[in-house]
C-alpha atoms as a PDB file:
ATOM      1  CA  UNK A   1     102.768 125.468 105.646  1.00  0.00           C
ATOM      2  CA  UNK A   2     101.286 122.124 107.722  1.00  0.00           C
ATOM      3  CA  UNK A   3     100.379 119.483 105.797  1.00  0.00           C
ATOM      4  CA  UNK A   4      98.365 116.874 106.844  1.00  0.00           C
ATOM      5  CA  UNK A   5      97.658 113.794 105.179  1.00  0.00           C
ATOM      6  CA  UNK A   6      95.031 110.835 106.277  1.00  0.00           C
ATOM      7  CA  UNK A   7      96.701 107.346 105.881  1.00  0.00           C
ATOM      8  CA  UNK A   8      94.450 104.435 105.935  1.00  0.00           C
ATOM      9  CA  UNK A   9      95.726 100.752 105.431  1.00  0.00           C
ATOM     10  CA  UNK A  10      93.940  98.275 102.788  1.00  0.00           C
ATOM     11  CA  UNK A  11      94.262  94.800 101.978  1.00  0.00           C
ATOM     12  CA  UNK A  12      96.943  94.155  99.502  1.00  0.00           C
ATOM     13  CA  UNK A  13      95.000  93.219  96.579  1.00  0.00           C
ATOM     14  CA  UNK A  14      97.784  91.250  94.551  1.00  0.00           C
ATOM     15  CA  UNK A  15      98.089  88.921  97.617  1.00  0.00           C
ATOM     16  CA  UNK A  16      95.827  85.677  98.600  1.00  0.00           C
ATOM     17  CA  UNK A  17      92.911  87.101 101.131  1.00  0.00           C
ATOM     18  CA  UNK A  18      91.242  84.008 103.109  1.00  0.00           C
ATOM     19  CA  UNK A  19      87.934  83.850 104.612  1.00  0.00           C
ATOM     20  CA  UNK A  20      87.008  82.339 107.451  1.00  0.00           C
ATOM     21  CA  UNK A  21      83.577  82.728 109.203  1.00  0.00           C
ATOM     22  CA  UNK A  22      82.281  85.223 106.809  1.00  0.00           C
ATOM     23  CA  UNK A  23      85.895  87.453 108.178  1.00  0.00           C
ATOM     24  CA  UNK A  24      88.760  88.088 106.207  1.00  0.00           C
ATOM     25  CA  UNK A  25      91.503  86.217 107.997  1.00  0.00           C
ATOM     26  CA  UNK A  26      94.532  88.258 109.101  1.00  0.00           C
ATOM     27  CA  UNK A  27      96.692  85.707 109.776  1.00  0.00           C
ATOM     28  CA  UNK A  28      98.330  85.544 106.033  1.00  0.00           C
ATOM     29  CA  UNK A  29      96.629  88.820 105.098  1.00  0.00           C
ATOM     30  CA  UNK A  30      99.310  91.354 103.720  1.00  0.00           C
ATOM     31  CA  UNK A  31      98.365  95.042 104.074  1.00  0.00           C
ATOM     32  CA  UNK A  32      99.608  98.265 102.306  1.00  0.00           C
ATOM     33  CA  UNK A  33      98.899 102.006 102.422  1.00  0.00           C
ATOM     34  CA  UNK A  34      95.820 102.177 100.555  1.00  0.00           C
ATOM     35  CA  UNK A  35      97.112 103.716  96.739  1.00  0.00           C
ATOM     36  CA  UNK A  36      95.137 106.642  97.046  1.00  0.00           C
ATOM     37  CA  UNK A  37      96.868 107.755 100.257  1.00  0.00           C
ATOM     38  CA  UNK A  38     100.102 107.105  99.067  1.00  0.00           C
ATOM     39  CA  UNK A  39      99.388 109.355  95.956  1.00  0.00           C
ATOM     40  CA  UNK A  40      98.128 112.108  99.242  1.00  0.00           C
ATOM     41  CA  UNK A  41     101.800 111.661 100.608  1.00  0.00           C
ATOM     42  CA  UNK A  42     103.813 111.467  97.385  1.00  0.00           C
ATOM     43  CA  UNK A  43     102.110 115.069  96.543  1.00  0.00           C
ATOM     44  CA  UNK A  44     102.689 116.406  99.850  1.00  0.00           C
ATOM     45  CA  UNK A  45     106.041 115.208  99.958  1.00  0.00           C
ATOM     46  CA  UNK A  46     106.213 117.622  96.502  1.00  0.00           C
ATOM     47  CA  UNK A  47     104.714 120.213  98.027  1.00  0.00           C
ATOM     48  CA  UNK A  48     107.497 119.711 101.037  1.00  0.00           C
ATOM     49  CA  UNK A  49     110.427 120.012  98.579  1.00  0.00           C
ATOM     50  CA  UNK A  50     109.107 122.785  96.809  1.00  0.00           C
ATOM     51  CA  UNK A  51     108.108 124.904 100.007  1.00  0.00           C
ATOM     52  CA  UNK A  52     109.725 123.892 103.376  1.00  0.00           C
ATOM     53  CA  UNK A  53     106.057 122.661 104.310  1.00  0.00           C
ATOM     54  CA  UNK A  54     105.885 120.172 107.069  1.00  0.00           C
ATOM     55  CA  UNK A  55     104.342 117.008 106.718  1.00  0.00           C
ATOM     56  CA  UNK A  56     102.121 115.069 109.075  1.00  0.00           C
ATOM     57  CA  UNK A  57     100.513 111.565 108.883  1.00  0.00           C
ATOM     58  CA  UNK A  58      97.888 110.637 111.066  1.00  0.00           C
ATOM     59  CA  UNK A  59      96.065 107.113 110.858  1.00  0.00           C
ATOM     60  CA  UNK A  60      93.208 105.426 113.098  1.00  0.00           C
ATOM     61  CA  UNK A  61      93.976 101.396 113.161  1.00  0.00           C
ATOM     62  CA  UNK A  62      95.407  98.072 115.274  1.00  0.00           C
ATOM     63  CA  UNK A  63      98.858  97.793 115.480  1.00  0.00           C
ATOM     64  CA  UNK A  64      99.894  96.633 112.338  1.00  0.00           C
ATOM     65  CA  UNK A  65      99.204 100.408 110.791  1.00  0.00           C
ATOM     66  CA  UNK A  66     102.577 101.034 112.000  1.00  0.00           C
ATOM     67  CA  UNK A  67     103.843  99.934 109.081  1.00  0.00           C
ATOM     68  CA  UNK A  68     102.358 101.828 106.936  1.00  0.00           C
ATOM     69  CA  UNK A  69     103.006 105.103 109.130  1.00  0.00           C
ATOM     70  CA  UNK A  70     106.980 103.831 108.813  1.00  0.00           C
ATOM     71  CA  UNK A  71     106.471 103.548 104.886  1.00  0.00           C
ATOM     72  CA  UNK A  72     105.148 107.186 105.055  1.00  0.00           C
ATOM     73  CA  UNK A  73     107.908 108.692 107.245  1.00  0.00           C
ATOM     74  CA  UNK A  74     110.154 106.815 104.770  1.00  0.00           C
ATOM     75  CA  UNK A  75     108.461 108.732 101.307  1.00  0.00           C
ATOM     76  CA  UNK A  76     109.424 112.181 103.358  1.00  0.00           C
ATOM     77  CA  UNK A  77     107.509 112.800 106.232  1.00  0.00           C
ATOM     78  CA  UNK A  78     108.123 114.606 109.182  1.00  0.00           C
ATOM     79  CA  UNK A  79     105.907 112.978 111.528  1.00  0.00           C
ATOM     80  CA  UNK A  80     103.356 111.000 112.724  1.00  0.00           C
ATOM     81  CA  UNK A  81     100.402 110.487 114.875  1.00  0.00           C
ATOM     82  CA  UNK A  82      98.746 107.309 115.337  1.00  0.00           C
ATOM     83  CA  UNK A  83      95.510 106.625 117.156  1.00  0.00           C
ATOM     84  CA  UNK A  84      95.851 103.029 118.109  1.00  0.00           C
ATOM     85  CA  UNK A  85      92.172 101.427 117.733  1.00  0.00           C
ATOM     86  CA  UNK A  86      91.033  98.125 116.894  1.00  0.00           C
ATOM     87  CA  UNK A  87      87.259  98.525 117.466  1.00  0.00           C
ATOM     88  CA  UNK A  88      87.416 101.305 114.908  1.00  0.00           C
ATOM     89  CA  UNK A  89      88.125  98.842 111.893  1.00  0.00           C
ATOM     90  CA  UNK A  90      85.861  99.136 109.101  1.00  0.00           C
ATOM     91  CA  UNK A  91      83.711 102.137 110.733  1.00  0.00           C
ATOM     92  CA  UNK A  92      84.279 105.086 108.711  1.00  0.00           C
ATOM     93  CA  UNK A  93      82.111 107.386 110.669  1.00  0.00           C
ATOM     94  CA  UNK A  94      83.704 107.051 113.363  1.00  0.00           C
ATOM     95  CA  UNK A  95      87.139 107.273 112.165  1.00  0.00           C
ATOM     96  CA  UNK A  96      86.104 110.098 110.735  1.00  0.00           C
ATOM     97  CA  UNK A  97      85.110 111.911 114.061  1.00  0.00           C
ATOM     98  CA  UNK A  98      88.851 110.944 115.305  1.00  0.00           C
ATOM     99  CA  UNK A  99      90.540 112.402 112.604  1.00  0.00           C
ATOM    100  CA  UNK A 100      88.364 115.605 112.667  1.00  0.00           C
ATOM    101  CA  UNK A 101      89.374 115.821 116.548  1.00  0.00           C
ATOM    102  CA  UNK A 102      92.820 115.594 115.741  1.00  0.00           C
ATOM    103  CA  UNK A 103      92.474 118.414 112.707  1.00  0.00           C
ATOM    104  CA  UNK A 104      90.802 120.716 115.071  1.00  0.00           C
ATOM    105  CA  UNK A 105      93.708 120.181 118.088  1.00  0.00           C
ATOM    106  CA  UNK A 106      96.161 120.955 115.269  1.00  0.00           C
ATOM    107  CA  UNK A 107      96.436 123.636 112.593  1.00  0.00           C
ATOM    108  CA  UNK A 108      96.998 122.328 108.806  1.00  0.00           C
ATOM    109  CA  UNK A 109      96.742 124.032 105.339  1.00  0.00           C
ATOM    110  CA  UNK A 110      96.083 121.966 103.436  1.00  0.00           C
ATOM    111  CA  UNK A 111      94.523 118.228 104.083  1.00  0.00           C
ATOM    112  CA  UNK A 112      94.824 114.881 101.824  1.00  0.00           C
ATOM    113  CA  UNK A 113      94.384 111.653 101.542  1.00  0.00           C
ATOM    114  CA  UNK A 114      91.464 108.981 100.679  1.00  0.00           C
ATOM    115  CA  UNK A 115      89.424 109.947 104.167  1.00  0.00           C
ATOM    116  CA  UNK A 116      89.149 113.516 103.810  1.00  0.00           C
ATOM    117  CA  UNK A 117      85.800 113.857 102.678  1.00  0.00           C
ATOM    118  CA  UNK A 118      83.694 112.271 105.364  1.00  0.00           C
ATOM    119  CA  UNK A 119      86.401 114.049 107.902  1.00  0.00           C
ATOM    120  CA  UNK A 120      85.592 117.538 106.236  1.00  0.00           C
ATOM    121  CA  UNK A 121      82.026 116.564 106.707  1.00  0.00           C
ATOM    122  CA  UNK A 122      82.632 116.073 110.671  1.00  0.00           C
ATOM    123  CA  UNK A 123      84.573 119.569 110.506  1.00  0.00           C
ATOM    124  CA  UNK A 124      81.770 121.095 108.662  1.00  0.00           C
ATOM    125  CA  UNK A 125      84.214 122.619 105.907  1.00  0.00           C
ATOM    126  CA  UNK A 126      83.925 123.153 102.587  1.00  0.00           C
ATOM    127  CA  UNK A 127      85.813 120.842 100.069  1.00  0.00           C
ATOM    128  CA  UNK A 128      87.095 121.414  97.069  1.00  0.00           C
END
């Protein structure tokens, strides 16, 4: 079984965000895997240990979503692929149509994570 699940990065809510110019600054900004996501790879990390399954994480983002990929590898998975993108941030469309490309160049069984629905939408799949 492939597993694949979409890993987004999110502000880290307990820190101090600072805006500047109507933009959140980045410059003290702290980011984390966005919660939902890391529920997505906790669960498919079960699913792993239960079943052999391999376990993919693929995320769209600047640089600084390597991080979050390495936390993910860390929690149990296999691999990674990241699509390195700044002019992606904050377009969820768009992101969308990546991660569907990279779904359809790949096979996976089973597909989580806090992205999946506009991605399933781009893939023209049912969701349950």
């Amino acid at each position: 079984m492939n597993i694949l699940v979409l890993l987004k990065q999110t502000f880290d809510t307990e820190e101090r965000i600072i805006i500047e110019n109507g933009k959140v600054s980045e410059k003290e900004a702290k980011y984390i895997i966005n919660p939902y996501d890391e529920f997505a790879v906790e669960e498919a990390v079960k699913i792993k240990e239960s079943t052999g399954a391999d376990v993919t994480i693929v995320t769209v983002g600047p640089p600084r979503v390597e991080s979050a990929v390495r936390a993910a590898l860390a929690m149990g998975a296999d691999k990674a692929i990241i699509v390195e993108e700044d002019s992606f941030e904050g377009d969820e469309f768009t992101i969308s149509k990546v991660l569907a490309a990279v779904v359809k160049r790949d096979s996976y069984d089973l597909i989580l994570g806090d992205t999946w629905r506009l991605t399933m939408e781009q893939l023209k799949w049912d969701r349950a």
